[in-house]
N, C-alpha and C. Protein backbone atom coordinates (compact mmCIF):
# COMPACT_ATOMS: atom_id res chain seq x y z
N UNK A 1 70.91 17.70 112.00
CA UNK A 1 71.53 17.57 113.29
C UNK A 1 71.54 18.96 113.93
N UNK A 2 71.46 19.01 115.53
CA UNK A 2 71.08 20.32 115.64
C UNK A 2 72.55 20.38 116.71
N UNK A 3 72.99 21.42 116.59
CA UNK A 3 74.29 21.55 117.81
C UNK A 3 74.38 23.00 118.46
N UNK A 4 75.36 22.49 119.88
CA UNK A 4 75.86 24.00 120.07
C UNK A 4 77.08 24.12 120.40
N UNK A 5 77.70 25.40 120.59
CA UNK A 5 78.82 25.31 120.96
C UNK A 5 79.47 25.53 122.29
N UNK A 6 79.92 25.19 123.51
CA UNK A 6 80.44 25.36 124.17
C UNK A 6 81.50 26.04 125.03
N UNK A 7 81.80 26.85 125.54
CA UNK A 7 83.11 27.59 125.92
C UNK A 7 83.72 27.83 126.74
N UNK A 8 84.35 26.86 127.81
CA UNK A 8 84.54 26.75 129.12
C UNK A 8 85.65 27.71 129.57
N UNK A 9 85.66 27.97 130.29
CA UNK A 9 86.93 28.71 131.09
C UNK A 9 86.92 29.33 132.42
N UNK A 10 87.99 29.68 132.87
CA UNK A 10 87.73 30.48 134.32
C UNK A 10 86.80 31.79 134.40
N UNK A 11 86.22 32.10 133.45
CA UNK A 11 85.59 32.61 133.82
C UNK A 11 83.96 32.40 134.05
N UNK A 12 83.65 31.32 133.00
CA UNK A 12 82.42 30.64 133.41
C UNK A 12 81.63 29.48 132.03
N UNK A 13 80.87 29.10 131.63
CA UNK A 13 80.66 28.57 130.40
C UNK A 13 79.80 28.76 130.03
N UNK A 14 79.94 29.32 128.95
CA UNK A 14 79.18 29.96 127.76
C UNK A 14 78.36 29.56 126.49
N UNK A 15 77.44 28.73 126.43
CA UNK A 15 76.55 28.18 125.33
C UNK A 15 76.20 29.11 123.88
N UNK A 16 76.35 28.89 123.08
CA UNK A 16 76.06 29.49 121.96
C UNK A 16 74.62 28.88 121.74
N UNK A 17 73.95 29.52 120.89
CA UNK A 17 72.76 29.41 120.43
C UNK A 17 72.89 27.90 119.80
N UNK A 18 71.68 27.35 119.38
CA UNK A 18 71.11 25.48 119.12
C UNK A 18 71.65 25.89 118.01
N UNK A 19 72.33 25.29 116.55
CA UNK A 19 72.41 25.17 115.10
C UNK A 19 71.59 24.36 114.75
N UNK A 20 71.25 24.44 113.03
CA UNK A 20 71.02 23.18 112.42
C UNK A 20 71.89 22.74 111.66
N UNK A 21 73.00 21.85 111.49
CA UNK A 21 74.14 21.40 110.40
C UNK A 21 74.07 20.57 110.07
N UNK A 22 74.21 20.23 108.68
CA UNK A 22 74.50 19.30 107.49
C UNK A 22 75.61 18.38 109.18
N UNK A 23 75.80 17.03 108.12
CA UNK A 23 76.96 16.00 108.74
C UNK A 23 77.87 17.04 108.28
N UNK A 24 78.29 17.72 106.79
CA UNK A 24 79.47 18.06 106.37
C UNK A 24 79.69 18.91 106.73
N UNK A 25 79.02 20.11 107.43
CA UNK A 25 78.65 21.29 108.09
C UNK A 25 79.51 20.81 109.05
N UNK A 26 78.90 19.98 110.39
CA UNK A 26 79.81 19.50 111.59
C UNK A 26 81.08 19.09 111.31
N UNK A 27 81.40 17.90 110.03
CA UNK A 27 82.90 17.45 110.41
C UNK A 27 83.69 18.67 109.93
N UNK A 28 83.15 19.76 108.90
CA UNK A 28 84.12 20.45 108.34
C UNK A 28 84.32 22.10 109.86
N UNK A 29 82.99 22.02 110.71
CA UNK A 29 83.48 22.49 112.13
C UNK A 29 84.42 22.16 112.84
N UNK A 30 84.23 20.83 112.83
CA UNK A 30 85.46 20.07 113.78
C UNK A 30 86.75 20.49 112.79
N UNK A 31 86.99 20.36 111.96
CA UNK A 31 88.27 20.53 110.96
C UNK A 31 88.78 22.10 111.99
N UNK A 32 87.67 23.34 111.45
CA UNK A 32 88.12 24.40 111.75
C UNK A 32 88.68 24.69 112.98
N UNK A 33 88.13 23.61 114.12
CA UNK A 33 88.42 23.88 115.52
C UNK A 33 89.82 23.79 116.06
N UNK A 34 89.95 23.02 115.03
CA UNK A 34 91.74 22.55 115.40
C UNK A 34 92.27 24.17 115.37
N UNK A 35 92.02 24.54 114.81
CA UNK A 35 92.83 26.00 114.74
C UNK A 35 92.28 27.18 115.97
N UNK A 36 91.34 26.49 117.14
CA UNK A 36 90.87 27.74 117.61
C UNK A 36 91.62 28.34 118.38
N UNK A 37 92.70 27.60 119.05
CA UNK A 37 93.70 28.48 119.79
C UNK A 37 94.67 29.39 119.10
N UNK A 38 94.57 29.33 117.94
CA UNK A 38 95.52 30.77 117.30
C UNK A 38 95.40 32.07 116.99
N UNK A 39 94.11 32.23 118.06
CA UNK A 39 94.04 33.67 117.21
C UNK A 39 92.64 34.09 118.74
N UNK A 40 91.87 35.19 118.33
CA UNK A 40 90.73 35.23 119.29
C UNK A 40 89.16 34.94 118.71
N UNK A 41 88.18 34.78 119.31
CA UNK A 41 86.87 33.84 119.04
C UNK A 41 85.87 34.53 119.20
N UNK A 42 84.81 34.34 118.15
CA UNK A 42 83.48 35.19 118.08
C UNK A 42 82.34 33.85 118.50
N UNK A 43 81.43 34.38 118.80
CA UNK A 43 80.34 33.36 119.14
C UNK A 43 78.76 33.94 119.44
N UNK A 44 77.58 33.57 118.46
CA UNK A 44 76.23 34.13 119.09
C UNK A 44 75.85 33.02 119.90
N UNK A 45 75.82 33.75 120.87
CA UNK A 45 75.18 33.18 122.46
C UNK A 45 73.74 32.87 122.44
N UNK A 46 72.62 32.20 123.52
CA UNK A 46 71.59 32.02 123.29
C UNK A 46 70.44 33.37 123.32
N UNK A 47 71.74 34.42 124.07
CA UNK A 47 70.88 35.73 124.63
C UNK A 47 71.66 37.26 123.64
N UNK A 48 72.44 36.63 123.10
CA UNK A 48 73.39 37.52 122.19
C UNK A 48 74.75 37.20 121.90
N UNK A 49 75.69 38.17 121.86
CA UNK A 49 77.03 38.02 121.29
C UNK A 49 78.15 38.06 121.66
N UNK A 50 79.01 37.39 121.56
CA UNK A 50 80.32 37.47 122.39
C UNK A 50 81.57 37.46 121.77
N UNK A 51 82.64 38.22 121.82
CA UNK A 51 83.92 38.14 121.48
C UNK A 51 85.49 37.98 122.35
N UNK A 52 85.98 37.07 121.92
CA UNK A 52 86.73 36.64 123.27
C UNK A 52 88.27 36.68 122.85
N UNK A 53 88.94 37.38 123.51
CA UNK A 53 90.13 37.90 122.92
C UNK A 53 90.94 36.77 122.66
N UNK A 54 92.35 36.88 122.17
CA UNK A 54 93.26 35.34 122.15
C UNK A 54 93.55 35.14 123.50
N UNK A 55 94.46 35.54 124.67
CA UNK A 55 94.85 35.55 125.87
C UNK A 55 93.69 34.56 126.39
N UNK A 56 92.68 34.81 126.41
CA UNK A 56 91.33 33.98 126.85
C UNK A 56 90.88 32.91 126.45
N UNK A 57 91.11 32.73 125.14
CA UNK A 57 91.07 31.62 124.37
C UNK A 57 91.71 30.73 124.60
N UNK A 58 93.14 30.82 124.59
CA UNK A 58 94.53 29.93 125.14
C UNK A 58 93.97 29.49 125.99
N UNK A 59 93.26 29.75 127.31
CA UNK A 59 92.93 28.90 128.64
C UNK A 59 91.48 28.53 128.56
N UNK A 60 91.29 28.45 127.48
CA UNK A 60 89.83 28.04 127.10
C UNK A 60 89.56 26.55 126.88
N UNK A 61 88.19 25.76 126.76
CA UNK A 61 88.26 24.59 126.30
C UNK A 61 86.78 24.97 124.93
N UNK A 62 86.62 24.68 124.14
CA UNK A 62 85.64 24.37 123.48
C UNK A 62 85.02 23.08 122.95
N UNK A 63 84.42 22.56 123.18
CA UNK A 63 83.36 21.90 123.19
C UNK A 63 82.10 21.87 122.31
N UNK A 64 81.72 21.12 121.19
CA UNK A 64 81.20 21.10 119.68
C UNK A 64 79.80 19.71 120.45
N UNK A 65 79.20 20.29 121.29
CA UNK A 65 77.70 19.34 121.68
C UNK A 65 76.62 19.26 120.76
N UNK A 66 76.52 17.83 120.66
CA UNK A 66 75.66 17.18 119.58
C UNK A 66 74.09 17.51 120.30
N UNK A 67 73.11 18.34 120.20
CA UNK A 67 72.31 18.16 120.63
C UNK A 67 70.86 17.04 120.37
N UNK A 68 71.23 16.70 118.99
CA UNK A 68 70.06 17.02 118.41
C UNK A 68 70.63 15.57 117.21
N UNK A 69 70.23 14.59 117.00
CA UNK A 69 70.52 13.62 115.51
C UNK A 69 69.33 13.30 114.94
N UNK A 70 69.47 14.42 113.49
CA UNK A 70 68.10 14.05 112.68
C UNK A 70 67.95 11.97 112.61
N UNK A 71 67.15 11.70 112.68
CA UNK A 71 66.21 10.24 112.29
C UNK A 71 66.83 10.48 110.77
N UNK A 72 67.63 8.82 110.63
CA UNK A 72 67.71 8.58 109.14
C UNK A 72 66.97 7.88 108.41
């Protein structure tokens, strides 16, 4: 499965680079996400790297887009 990650906010939205993840890879992402508002957020972008403080995060949305479902 291939994914990316998403990062909306007032200041604009931000795509992380395509992944390739296992199913257990993704649900155990989704697990971690629950926690993304507590703290601040790293992310490689499609053009490089980004770090986004907590203050920014709080008014953030993230977004876990399925791009990609390997054929079973």
């Amino acid at each position: 499965m291939k994914i990316k990650l998403k990062l909306l906010n007032d200041l604009g939205s931000f795509d992380s680079e395509v992944m390739d993840v296992t199913e257990a890879q993704y649900l155990g992402l989704i697990e971690v996400s629950k926690t993304f508002y507590s703290g601040g957020y790293e992310m490689y972008l499609e053009s490089g790297f980004m770090v986004v403080p907590p203050e920014v995060v709080k008014k953030s949305i993230l977004i876990i887009e399925v791009v990609e479902i390997d054929d079973l």
